[in-house]
N, C-alpha and C. Protein backbone atom coordinates (compact mmCIF):
# COMPACT_ATOMS: atom_id res chain seq x y z
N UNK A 1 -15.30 -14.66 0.44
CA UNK A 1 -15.13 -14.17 -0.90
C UNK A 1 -13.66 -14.33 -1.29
N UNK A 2 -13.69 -14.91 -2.33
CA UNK A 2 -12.02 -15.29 -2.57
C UNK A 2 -11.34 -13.68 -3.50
N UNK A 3 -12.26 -13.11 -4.32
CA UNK A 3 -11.30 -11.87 -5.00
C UNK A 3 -12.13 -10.83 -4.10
N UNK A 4 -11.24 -9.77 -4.16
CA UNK A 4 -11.86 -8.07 -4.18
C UNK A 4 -11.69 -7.08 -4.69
N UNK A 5 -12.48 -6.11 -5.32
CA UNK A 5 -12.33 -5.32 -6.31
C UNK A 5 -12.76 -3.78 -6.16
N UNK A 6 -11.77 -3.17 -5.94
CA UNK A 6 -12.00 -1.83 -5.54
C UNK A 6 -11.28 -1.53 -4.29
N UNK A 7 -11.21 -0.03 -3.63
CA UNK A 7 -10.05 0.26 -2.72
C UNK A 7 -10.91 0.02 -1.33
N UNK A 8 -10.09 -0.45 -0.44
CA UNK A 8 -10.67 -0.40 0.57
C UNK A 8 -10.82 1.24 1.95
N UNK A 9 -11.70 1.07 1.94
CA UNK A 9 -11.96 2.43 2.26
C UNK A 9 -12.84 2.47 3.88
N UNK A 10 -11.67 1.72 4.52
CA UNK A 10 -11.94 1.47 5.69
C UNK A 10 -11.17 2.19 6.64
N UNK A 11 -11.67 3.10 7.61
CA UNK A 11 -11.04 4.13 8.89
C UNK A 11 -10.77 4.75 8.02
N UNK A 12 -10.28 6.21 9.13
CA UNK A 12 -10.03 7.35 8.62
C UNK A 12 -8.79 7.91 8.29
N UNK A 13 -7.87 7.12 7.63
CA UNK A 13 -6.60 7.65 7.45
C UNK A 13 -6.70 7.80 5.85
N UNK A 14 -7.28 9.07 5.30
CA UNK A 14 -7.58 9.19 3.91
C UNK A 14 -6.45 10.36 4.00
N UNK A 15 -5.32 10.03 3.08
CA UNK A 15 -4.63 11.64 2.87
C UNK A 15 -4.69 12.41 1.55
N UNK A 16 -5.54 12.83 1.64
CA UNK A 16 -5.93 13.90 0.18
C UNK A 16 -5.16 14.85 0.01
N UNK A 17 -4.45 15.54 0.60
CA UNK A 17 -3.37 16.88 0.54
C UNK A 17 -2.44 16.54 -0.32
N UNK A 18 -1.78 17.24 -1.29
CA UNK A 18 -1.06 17.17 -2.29
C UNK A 18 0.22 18.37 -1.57
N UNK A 19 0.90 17.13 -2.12
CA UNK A 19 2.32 17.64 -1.70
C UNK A 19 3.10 18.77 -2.06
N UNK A 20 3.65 19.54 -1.43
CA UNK A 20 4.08 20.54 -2.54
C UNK A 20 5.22 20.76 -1.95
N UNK A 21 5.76 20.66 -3.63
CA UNK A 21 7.53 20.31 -3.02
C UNK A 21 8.26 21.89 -3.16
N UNK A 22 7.49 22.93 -3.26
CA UNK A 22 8.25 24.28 -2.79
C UNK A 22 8.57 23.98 -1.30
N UNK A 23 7.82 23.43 -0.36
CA UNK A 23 7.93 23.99 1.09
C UNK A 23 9.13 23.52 1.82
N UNK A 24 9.75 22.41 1.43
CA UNK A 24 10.59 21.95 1.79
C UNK A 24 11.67 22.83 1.90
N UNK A 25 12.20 23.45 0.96
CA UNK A 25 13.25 24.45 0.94
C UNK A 25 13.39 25.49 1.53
N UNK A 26 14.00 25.63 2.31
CA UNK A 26 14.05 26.55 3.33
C UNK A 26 14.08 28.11 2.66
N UNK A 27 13.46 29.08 2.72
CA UNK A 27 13.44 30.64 2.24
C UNK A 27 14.33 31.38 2.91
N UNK A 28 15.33 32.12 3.16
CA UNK A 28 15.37 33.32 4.08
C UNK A 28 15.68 34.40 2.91
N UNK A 29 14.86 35.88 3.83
CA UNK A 29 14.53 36.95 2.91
C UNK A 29 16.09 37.84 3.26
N UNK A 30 16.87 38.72 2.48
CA UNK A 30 18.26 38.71 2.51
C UNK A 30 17.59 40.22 1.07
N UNK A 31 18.48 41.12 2.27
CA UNK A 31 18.37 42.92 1.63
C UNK A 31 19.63 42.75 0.04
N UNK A 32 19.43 44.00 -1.02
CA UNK A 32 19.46 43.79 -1.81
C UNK A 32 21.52 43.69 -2.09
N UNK A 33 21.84 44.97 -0.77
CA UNK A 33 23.51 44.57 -1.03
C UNK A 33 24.13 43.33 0.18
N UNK A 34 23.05 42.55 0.12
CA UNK A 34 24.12 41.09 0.84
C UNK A 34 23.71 39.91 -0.21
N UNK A 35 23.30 40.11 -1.10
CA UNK A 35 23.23 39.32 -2.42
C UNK A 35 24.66 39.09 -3.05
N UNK A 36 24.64 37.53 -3.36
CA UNK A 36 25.65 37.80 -4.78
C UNK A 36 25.87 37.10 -5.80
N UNK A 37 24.73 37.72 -6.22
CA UNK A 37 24.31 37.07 -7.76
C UNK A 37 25.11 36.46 -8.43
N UNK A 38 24.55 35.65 -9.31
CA UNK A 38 25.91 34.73 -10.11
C UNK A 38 25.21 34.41 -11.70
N UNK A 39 25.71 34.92 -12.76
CA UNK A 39 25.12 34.21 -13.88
C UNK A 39 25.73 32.73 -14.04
N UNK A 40 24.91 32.18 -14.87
CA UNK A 40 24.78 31.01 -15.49
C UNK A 40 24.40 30.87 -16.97
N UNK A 41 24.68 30.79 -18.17
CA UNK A 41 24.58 30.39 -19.78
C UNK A 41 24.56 28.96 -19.75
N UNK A 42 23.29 28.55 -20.65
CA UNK A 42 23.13 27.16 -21.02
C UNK A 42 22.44 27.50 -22.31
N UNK A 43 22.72 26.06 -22.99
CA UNK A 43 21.79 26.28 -24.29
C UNK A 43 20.60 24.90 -23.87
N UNK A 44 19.40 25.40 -23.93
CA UNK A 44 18.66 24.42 -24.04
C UNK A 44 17.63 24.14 -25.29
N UNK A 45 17.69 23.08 -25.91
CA UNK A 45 17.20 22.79 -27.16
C UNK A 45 17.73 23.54 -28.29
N UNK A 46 19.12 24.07 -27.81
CA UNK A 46 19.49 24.74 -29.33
C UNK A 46 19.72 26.48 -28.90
N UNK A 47 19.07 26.70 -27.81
CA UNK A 47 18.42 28.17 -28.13
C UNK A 47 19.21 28.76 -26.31
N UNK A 48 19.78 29.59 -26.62
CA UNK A 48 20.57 30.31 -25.19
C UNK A 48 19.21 30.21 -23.87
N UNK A 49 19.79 30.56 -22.87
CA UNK A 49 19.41 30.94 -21.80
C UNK A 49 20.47 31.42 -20.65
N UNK A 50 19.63 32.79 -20.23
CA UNK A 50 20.70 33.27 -18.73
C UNK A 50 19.93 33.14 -17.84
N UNK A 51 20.86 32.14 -16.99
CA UNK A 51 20.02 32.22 -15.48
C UNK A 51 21.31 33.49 -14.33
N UNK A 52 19.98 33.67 -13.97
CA UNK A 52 20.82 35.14 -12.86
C UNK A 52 20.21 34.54 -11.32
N UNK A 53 20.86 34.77 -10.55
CA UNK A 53 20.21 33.84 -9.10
C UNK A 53 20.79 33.95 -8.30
N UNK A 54 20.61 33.22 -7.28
CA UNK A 54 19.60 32.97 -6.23
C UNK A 54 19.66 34.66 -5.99
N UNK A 55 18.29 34.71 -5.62
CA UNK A 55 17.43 35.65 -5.06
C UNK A 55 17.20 35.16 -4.04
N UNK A 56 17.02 35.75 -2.85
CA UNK A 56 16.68 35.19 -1.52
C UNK A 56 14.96 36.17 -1.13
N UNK A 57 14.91 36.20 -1.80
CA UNK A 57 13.53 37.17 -1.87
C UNK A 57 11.74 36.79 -1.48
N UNK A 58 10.97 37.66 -1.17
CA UNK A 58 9.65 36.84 -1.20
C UNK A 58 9.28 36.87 -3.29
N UNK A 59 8.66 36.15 -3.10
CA UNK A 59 7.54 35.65 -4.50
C UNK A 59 7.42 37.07 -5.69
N UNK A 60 6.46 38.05 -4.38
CA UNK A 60 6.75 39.13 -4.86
C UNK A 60 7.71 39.99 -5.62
N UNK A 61 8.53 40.07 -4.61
CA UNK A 61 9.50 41.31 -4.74
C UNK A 61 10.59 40.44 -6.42
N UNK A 62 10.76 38.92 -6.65
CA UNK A 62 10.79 38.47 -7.63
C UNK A 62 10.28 38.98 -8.61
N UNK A 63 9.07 38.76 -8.47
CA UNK A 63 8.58 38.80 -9.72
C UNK A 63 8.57 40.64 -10.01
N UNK A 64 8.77 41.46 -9.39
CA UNK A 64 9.14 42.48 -10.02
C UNK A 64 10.09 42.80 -10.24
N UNK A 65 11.10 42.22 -9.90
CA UNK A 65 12.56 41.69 -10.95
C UNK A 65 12.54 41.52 -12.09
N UNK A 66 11.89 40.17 -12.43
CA UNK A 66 11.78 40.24 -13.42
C UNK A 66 11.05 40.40 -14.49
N UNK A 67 9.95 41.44 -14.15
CA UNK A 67 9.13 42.29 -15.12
C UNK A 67 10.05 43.04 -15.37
N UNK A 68 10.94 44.17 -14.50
CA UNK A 68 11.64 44.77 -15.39
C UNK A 68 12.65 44.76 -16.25
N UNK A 69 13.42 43.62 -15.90
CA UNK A 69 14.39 43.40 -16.55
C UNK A 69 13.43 42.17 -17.76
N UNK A 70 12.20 42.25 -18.02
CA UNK A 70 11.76 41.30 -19.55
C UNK A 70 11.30 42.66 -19.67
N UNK A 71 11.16 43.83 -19.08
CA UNK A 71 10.83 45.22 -20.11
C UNK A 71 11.65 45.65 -20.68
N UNK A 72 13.04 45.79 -20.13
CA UNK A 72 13.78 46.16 -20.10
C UNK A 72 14.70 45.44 -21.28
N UNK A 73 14.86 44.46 -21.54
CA UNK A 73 15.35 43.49 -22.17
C UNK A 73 14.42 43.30 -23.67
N UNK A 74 13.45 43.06 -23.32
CA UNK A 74 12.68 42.89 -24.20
C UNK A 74 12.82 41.42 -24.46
N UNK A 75 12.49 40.64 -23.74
CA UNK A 75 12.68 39.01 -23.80
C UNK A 75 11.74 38.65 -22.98
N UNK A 76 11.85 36.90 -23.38
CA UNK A 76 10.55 36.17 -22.43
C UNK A 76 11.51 36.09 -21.36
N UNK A 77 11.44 35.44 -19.92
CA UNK A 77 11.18 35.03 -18.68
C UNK A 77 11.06 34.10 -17.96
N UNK A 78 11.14 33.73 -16.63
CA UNK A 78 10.37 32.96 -15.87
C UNK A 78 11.36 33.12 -14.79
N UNK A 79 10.62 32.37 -13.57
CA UNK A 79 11.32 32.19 -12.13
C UNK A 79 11.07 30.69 -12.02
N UNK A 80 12.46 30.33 -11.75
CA UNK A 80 12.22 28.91 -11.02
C UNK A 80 13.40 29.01 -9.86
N UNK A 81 12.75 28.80 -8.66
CA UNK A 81 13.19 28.77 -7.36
C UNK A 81 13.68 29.72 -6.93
N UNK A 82 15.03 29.92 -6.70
CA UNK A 82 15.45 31.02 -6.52
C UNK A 82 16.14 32.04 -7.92
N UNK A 83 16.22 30.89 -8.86
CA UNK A 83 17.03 31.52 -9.76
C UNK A 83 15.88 32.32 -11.32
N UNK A 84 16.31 33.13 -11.83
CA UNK A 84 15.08 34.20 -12.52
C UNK A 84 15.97 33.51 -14.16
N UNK A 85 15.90 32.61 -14.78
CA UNK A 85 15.92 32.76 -16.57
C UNK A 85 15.28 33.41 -17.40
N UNK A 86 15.85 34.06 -18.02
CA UNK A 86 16.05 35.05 -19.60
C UNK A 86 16.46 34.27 -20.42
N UNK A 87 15.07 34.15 -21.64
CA UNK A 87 15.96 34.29 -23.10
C UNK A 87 16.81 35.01 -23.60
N UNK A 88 17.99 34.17 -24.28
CA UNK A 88 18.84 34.86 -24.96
C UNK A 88 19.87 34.96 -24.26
N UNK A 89 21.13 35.57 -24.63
CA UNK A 89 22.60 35.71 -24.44
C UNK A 89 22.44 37.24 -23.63
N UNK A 90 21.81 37.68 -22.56
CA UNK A 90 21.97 38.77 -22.25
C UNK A 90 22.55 39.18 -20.60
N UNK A 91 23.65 38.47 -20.57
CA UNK A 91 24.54 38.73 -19.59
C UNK A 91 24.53 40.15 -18.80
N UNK A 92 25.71 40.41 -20.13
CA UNK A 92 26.06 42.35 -20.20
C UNK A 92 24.97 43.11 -19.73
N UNK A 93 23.74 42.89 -20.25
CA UNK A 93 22.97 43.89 -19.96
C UNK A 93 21.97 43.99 -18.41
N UNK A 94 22.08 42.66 -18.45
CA UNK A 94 21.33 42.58 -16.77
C UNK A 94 22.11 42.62 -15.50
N UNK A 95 23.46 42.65 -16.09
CA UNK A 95 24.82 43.29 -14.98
C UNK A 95 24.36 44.43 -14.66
N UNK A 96 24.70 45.46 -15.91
CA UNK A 96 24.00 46.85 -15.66
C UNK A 96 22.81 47.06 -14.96
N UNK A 97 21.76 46.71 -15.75
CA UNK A 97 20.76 47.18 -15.24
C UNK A 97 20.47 46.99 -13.82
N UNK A 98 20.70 45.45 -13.12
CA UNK A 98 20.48 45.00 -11.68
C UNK A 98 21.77 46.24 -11.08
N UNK A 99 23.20 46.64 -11.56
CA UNK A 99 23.95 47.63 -10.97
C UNK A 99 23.43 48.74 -10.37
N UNK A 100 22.74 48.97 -11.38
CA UNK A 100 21.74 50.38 -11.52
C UNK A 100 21.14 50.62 -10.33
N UNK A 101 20.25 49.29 -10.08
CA UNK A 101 19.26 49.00 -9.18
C UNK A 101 19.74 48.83 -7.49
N UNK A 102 21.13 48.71 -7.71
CA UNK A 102 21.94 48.22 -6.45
C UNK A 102 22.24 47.20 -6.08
N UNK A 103 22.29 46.08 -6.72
CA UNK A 103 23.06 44.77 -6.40
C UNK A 103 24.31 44.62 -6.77
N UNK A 104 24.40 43.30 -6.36
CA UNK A 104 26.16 43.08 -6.38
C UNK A 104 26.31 41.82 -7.10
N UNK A 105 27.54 41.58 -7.72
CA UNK A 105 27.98 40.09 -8.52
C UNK A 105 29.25 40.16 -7.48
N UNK A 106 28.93 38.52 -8.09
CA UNK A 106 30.39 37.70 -7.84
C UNK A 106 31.35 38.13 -9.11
């Protein structure tokens, strides 16, 4: 047969597992006064953002970070990696509040 059409699907080296590029990065979990947080201000598309970070934390204990400080704030959110972004220009206020809570800045 001179053409062939379609995958060849010969032996068993099929790798179906999807990669996931969290795992690579190494985690270690780190108590709340050996932290030292660092803000970050960017504008993206026009519109502020504070990133506050690295957290050395599990998944968890994140994300109840930052439920309170988007209650607290009254702003949207998110976590990416280690670092937690807030809408808006709100530096000042998540100094305090994380103070409150017992962490430390640079």
């Amino acid at each position: 047969m001179i053409f062939e059409m379609g995958a060849k699907l010969e032996g068993d080296s099929f790798d179906t597992k999807k990669e996931d590029k969290k795992k690579n990065s190494k985690q270690t979990i780190e108590s709340k006064n050996k932290h030292q947080l660092v803000f970050t201000f960017e504008k993206r598309k026009g519109k502020p953002v504070t990133l506050v970070g690295r957290f050395y934390l599990i998944d968890k204990d994140k994300k109840e970070i930052l439920k309170l400080l988007k209650k607290k704030l009254a702003c949207g959110g998110s976590i990416k990696e280690e670092w937690i972004e807030l809408q808006g220009d709100v530096k000042i206020k998540v100094k305090e509040i994380l103070q409150k809570e017992g962490w430390k800045f640079k």
